[in-house]
Every structure is written in structure tokens, then in C-alpha cells.
N, C-alpha and C. Protein backbone atom coordinates (compact mmCIF):
# COMPACT_ATOMS: atom_id res chain seq x y z
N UNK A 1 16.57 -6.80 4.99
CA UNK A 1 15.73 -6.06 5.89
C UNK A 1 14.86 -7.04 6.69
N UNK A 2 14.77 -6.82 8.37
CA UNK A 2 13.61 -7.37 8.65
C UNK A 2 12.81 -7.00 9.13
N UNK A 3 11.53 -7.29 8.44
CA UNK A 3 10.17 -6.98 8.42
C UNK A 3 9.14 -7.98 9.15
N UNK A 4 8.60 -6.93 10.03
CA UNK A 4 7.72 -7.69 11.18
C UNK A 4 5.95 -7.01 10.51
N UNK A 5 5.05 -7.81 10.23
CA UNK A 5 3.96 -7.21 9.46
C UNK A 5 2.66 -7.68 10.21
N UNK A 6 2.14 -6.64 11.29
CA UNK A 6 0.92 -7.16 11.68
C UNK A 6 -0.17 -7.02 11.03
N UNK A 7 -0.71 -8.05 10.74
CA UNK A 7 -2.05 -8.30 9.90
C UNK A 7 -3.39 -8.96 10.63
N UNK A 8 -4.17 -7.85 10.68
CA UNK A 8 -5.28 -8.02 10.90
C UNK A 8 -6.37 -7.80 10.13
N UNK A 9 -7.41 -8.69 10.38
CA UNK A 9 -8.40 -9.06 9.68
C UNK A 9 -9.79 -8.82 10.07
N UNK A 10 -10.32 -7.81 9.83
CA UNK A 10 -12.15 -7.25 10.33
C UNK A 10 -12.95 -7.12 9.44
N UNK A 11 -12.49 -8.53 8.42
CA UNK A 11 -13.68 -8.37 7.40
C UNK A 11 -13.77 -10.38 6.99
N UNK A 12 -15.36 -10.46 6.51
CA UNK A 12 -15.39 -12.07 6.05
C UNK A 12 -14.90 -11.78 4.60
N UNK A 13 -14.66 -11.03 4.53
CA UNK A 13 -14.25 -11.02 2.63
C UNK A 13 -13.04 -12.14 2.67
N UNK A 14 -13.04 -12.59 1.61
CA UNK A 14 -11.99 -13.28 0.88
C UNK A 14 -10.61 -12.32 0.88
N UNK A 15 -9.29 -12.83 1.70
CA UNK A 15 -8.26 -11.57 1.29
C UNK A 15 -7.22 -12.86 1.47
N UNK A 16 -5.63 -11.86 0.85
CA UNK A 16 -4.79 -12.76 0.78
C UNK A 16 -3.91 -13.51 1.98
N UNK A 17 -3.06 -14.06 2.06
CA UNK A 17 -1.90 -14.49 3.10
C UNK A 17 -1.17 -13.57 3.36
N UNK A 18 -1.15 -13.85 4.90
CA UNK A 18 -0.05 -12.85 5.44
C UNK A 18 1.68 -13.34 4.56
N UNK A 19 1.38 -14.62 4.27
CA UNK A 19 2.86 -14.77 3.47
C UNK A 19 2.82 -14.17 2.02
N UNK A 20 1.97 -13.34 1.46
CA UNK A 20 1.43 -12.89 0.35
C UNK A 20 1.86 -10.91 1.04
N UNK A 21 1.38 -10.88 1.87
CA UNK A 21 1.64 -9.01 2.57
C UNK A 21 2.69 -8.72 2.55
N UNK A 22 3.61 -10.34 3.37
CA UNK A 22 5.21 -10.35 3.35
C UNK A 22 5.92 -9.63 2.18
N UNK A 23 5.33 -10.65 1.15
CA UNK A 23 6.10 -10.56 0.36
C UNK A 23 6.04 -8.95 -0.75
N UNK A 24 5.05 -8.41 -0.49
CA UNK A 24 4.61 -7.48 -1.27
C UNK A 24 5.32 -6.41 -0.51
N UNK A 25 4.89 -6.58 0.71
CA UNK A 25 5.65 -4.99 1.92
C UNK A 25 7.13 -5.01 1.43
N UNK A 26 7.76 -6.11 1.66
CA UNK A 26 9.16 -6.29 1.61
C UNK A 26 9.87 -5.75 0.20
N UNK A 27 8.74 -5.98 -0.86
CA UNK A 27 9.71 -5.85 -2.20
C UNK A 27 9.24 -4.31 -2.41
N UNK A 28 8.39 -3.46 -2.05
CA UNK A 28 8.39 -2.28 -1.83
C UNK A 28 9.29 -1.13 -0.64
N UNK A 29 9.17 -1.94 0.33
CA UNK A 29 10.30 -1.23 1.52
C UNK A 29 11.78 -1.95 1.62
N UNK A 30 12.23 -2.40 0.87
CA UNK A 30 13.28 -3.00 0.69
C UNK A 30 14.03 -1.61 0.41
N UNK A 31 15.09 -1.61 1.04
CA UNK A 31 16.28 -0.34 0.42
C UNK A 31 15.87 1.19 0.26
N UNK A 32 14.14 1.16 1.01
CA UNK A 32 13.96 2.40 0.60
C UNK A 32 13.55 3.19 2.40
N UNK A 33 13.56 2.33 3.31
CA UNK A 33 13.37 2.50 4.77
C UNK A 33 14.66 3.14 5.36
N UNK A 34 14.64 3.86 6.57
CA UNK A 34 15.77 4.79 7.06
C UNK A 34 16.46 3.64 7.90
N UNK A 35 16.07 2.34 8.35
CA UNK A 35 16.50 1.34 9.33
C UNK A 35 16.50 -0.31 8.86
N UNK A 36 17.44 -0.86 9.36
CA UNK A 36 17.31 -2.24 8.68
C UNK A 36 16.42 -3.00 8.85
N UNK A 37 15.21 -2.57 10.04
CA UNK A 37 14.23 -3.14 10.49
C UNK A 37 13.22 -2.37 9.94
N UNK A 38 11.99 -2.95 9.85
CA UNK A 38 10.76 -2.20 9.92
C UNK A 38 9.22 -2.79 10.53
N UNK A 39 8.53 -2.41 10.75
CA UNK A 39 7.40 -2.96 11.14
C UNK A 39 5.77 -2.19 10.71
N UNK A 40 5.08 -2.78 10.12
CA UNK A 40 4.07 -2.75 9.45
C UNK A 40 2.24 -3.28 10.29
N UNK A 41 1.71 -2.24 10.06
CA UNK A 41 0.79 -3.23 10.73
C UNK A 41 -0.22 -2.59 9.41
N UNK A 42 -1.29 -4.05 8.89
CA UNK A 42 -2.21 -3.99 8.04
C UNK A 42 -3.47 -4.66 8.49
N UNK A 43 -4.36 -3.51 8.50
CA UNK A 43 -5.69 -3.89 8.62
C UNK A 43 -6.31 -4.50 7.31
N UNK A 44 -7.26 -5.29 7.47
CA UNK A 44 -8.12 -5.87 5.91
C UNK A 44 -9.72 -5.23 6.57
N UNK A 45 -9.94 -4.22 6.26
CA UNK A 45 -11.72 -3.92 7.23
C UNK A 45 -12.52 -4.15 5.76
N UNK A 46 -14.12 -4.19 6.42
CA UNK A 46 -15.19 -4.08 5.25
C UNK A 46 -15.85 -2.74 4.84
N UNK A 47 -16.15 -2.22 4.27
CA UNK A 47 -17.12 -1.00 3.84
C UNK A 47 -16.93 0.33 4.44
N UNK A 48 -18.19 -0.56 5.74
CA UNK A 48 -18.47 -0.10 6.73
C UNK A 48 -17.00 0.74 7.41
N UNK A 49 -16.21 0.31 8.05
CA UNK A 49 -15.37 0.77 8.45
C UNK A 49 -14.21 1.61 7.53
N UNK A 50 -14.01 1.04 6.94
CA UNK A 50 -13.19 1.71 5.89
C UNK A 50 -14.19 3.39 5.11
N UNK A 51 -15.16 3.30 5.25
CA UNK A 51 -16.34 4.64 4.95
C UNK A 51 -16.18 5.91 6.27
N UNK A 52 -15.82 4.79 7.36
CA UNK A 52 -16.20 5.76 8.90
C UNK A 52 -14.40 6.62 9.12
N UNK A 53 -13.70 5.75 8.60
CA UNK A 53 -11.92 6.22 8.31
C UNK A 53 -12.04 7.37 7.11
N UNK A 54 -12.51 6.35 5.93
CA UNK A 54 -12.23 7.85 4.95
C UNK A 54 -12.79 9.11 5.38
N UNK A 55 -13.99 9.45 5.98
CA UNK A 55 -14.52 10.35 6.55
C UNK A 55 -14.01 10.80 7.63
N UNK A 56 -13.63 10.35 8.56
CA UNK A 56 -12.86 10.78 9.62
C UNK A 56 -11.46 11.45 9.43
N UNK A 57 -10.56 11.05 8.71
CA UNK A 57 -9.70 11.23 8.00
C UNK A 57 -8.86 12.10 7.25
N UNK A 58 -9.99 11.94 6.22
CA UNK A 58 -9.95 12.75 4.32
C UNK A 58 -10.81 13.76 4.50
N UNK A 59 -12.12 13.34 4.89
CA UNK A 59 -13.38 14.14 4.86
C UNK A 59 -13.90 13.94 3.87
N UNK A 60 -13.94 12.62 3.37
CA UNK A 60 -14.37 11.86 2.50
C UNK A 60 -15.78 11.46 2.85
N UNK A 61 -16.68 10.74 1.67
CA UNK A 61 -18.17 9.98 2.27
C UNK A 61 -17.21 8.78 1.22
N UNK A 62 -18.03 7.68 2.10
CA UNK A 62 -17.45 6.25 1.62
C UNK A 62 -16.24 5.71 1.48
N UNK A 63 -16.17 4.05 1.45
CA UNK A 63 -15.17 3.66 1.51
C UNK A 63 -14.12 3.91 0.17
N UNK A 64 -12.66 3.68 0.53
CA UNK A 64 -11.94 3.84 -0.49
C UNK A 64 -10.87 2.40 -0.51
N UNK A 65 -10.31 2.31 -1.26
CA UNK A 65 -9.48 0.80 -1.94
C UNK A 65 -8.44 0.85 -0.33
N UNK A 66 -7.89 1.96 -0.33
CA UNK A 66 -6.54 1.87 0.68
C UNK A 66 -6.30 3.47 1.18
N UNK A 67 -5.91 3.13 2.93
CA UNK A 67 -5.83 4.69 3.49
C UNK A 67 -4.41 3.65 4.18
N UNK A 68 -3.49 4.81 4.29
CA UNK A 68 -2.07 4.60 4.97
C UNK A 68 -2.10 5.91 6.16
N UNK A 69 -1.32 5.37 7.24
CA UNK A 69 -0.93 6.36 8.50
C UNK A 69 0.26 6.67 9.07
N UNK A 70 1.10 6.76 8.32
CA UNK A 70 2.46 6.92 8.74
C UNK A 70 2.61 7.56 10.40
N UNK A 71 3.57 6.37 11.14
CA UNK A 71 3.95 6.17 12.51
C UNK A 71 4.07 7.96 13.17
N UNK A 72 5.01 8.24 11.95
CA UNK A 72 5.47 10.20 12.33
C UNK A 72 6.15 10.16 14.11
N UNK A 73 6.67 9.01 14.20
CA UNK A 73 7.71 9.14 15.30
C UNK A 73 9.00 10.02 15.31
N UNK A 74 9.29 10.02 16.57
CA UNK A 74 10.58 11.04 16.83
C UNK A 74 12.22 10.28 16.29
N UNK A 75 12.53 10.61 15.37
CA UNK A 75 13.51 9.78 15.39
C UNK A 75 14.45 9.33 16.14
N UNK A 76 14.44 10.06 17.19
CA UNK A 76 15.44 9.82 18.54
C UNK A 76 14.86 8.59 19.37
N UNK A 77 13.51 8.13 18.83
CA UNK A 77 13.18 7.05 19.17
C UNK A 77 13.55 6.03 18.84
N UNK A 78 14.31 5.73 17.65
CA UNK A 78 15.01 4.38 16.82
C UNK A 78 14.04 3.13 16.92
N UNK A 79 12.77 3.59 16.67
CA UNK A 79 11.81 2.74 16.59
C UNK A 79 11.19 2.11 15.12
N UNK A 80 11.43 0.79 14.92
CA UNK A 80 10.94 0.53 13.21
C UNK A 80 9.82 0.55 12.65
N UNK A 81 8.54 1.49 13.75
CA UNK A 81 7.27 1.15 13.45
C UNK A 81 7.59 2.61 12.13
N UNK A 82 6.39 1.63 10.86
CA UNK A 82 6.78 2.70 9.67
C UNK A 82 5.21 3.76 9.76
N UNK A 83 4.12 2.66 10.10
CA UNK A 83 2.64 2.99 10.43
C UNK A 83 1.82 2.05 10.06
N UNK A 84 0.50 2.55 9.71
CA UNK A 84 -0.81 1.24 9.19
C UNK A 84 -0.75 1.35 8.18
N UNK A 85 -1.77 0.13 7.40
CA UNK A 85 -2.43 -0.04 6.06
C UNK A 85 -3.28 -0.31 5.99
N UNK A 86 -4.29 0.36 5.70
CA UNK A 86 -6.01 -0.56 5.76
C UNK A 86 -6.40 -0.50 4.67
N UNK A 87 -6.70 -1.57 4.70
CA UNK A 87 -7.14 -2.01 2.68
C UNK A 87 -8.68 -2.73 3.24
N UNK A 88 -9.47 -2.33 2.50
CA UNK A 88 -10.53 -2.57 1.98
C UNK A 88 -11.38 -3.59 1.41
N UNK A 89 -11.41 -4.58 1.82
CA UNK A 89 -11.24 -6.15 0.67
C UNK A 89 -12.28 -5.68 0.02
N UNK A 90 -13.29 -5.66 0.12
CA UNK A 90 -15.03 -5.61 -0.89
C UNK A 90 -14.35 -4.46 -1.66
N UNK A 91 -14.15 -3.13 -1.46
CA UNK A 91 -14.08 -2.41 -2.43
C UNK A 91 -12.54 -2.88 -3.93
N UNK A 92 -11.66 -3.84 -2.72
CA UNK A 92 -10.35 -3.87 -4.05
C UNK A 92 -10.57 -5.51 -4.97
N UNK A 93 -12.03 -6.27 -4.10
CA UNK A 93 -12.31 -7.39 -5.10
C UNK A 93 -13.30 -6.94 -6.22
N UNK A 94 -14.18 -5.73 -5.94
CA UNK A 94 -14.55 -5.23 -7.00
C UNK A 94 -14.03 -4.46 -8.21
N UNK A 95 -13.00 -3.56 -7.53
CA UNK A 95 -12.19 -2.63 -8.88
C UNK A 95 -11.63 -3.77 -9.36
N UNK A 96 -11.04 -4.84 -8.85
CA UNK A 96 -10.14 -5.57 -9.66
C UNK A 96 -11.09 -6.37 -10.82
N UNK A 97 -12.52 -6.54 -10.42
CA UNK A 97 -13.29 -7.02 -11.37
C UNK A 97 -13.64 -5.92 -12.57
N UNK A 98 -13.89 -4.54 -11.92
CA UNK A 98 -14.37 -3.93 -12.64
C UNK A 98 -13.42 -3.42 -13.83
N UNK A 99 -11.60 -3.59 -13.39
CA UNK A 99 -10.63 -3.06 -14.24
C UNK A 99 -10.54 -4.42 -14.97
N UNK A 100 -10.85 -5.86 -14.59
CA UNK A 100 -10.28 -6.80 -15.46
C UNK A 100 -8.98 -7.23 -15.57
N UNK A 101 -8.79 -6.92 -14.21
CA UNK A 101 -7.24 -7.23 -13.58
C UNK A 101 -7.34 -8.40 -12.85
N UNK A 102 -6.42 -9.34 -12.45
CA UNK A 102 -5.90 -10.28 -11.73
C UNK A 102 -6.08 -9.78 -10.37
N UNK A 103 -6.95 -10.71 -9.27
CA UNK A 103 -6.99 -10.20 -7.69
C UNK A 103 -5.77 -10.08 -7.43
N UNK A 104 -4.77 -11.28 -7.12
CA UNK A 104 -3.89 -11.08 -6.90
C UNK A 104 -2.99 -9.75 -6.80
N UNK A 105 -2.88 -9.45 -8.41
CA UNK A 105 -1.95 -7.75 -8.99
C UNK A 105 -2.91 -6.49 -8.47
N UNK A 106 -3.79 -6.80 -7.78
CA UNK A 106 -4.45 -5.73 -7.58
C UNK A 106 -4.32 -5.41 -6.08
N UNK A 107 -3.94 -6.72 -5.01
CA UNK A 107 -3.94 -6.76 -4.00
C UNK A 107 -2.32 -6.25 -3.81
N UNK A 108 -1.75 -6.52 -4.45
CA UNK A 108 -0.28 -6.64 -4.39
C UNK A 108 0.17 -5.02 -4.59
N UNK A 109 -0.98 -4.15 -5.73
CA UNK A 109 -0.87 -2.91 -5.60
C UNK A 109 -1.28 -2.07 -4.46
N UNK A 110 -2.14 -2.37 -4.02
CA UNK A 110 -2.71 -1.67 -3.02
C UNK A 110 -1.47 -1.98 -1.52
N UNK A 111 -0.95 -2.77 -1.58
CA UNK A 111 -0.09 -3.25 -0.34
C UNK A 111 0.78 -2.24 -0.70
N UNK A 112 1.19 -2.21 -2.44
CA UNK A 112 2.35 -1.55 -2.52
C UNK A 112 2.45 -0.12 -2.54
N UNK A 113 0.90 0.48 -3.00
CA UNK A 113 0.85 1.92 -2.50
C UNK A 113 1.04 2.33 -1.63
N UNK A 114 -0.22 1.72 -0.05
CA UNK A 114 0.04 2.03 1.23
C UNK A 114 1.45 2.01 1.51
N UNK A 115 2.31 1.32 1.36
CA UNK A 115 3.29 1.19 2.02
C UNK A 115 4.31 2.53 1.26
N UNK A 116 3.92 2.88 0.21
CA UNK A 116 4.64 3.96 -0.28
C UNK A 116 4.07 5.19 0.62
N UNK A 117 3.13 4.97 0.17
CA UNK A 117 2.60 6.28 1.57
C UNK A 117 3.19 6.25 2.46
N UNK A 118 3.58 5.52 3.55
CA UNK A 118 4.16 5.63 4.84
C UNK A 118 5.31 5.77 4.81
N UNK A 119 6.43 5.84 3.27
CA UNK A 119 7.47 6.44 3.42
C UNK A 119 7.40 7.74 2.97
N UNK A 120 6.27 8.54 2.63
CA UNK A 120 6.57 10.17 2.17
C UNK A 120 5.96 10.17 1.26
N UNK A 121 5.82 9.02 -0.07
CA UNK A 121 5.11 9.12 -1.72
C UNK A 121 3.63 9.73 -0.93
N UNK A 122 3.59 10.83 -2.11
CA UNK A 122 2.18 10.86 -2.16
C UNK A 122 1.87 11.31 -4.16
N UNK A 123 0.25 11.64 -4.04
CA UNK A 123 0.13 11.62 -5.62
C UNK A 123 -0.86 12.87 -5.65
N UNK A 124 -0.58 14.04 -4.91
CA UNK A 124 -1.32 14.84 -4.78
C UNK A 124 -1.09 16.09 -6.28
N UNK A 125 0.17 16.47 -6.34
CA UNK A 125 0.90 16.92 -7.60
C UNK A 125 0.50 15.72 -8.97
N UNK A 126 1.16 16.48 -9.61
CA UNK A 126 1.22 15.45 -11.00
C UNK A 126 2.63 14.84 -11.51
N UNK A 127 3.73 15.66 -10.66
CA UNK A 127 4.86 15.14 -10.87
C UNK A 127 5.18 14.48 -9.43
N UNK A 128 4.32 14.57 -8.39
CA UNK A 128 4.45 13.58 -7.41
C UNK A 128 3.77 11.76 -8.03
N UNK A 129 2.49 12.28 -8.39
CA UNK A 129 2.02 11.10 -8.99
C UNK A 129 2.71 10.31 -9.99
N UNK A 130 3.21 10.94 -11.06
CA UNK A 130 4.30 10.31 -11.81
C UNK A 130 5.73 9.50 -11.42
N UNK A 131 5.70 10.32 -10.99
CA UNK A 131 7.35 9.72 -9.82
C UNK A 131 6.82 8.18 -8.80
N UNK A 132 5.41 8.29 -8.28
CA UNK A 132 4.72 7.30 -7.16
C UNK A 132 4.36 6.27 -8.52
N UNK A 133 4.21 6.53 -9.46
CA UNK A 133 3.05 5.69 -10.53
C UNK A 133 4.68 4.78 -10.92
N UNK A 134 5.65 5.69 -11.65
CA UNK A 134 6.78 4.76 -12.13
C UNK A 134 7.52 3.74 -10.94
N UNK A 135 7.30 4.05 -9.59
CA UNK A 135 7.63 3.14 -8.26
C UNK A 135 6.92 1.92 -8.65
N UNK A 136 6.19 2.25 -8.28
CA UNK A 136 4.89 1.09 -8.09
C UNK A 136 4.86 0.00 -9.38
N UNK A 137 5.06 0.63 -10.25
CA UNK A 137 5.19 -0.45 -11.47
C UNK A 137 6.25 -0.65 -11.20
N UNK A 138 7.57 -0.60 -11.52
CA UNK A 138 8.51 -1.19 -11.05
C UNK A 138 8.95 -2.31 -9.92
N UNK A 139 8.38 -2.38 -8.94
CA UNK A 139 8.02 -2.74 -8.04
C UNK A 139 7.17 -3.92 -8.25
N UNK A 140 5.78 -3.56 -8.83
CA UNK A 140 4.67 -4.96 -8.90
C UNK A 140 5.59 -5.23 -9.99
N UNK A 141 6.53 -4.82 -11.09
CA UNK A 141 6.85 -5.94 -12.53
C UNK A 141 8.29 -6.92 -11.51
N UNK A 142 9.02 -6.09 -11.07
CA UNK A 142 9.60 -7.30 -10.25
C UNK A 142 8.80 -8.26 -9.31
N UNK A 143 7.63 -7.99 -8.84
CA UNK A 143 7.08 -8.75 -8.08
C UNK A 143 6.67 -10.20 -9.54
N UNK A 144 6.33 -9.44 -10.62
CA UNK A 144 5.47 -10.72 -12.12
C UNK A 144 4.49 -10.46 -12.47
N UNK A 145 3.89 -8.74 -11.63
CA UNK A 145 2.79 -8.38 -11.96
C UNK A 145 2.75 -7.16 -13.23
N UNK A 146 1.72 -6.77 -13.70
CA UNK A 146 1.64 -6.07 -14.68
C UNK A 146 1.50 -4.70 -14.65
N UNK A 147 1.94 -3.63 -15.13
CA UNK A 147 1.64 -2.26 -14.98
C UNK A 147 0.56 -2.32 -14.60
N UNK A 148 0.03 -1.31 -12.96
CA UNK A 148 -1.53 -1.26 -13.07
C UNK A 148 -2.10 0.05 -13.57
N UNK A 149 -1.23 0.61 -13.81
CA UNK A 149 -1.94 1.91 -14.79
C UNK A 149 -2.28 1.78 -16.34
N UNK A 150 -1.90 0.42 -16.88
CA UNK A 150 -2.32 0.02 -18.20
C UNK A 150 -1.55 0.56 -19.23
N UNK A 151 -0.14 0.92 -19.02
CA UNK A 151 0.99 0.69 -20.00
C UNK A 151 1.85 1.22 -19.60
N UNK A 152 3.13 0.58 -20.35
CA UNK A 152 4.59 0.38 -19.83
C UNK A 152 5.25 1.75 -19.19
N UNK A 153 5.62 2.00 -17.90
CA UNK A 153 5.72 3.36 -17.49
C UNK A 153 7.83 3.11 -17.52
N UNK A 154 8.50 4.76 -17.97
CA UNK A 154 9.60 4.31 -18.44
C UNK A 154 10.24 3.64 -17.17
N UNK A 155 11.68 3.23 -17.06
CA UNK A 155 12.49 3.23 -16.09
C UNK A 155 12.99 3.85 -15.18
N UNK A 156 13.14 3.04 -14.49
CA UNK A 156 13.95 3.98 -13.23
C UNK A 156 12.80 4.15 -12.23
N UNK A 157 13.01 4.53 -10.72
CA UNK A 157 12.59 4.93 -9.41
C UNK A 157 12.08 6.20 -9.28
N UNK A 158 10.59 6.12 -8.52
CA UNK A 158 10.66 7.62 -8.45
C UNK A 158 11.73 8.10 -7.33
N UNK A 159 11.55 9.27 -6.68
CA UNK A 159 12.41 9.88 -5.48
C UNK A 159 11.62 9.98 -4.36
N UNK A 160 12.00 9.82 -3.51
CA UNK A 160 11.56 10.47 -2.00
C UNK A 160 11.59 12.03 -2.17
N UNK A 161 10.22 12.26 -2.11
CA UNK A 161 9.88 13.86 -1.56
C UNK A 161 11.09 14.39 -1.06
């Protein structure tokens, strides 16, 4: 697959390499995209902005770890944009402190949620969430990272909605 990943950056927080997004987008949208191409664009914002989105949005107050926007193009367009990712740096360097997780596996989740979002996963159900929860581990343990729900979830893929 090739993957074109715009990454932008509107925060001084500490965040990872775009050769780090690469690699995380890719091992999540690998084989699971409608086109051999795709294209990604990821915001990194601070607080502030990420608070004025969830609210705008969700109808949320405050910031949250990660909001996704799926493109929702016409398919007659044959266009590889999939949508955004805006991740949060201050809020995902804190949970990762506060869970006692590795920045890294924590950053690598959040890449790998958003990007599930923008193909259809959501975790609104409980057998949607289950199906999104066994992805995602699968996914970060091929990446070398560790279940982030804090134990071994069985095998296998969830499904596309």
C-alpha cells in the first residue's frame, strides 16, 4: 500500500516522528483500505484546541486523547483521502504516565485507533468495542507493543461494520 501521511504539528509538546506515524498508520491500514493508495492527514494540537474540537464536534467540554474525521467522499471520486487524526500530545503524555505505559505504545495506540475510526470501527456498542479492542491489539502486538487494555485479548480481527 502507498501511504502519503500529512503531519502536522500545533503543539510545543514533545511528539513522535513522522517516520514513527508511518509506520503505525501503515500497519493498521494495511489490507484493510478499499484502494491501494491512501492518504492520511494528522494533526498533533495542544489542550486548547483539541477542547474547542471535542466541543464542537462531540459536544463534549475538554480535551480528549484522539478525535478522527473520516474524508466521507463520493466514491466515484477514486480519491485516497481516508480523513484526519488529531491527537492530543499533553493529554496522551499524561495517560501514558498515568496508566504506566510506554510513550511510545501509547502513541502508537492512539495513531492506531484514529485510523480505525476513519475506516468505519467505532466503540459505541459493546460488541462494536470488542471487535475495535481485539484490532487494535493485534495490530500494536505486531507492531512489539503490548495489549493496551491490560490483558491478552483472544485472536483473530475484528470486522468492518
Amino acid at each position: 500500500m502507498r501511504l502519503t501521511v500529512d503531519l502536522q504539528r500545533a503543539t510545543t509538546a514533545p511528539v513522535p516522528t513522522a517516520t514513527q506515524f508511518r509506520r503505525w498508520l501503515r500497519a493498521a491500514l494495511s489490507g484493510r483500505t478499499p484502494g491501494a493508495t491512501a492518504e492520511v492527514a494528522v494533526r498533533l494540537v495542544d489542550r486548547e484546541e483539541m477542547a474547542a474540537l471535542n466541543e464542537n464536534y462531540r459536544a463534549r467540554r475538554g480535551p480528549t486523547n484522539v478525535l478522527s474525521f473520516p474524508a466521507d467522499l463520493p466514491a466515484e471520486l477514486g480519491l485516497p483521502l481516508l480523513g484526519d487524526i488529531v491527537i492530543c500530545a499533553p493529554v496522551v503524555r499524561d495517560e501514558a504516565a498515568a496508566q504506566g505505559v510506554d510513550g511510545d505504545a501509547h502513541w502508537a495506540h492512539m495513531a492506531v485507533h484514529g485510523a480505525l475510526h476513519l475506516l468505519g470501527y467505532d466503540h459505541i456498542e459493546d460488541s462494536e468495542a470488542a471487535a475495535m479492542e481485539r484490532l487494535e491489539s493485534a495490530i500494536l502486538r505486531d507492531l512489539g507493543y503490548d495489549c493496551p487494555y491490560g490483558e491478552a485479548t483472544p485472536e483473530g480481527e475484528g470486522q468492518l461494520p
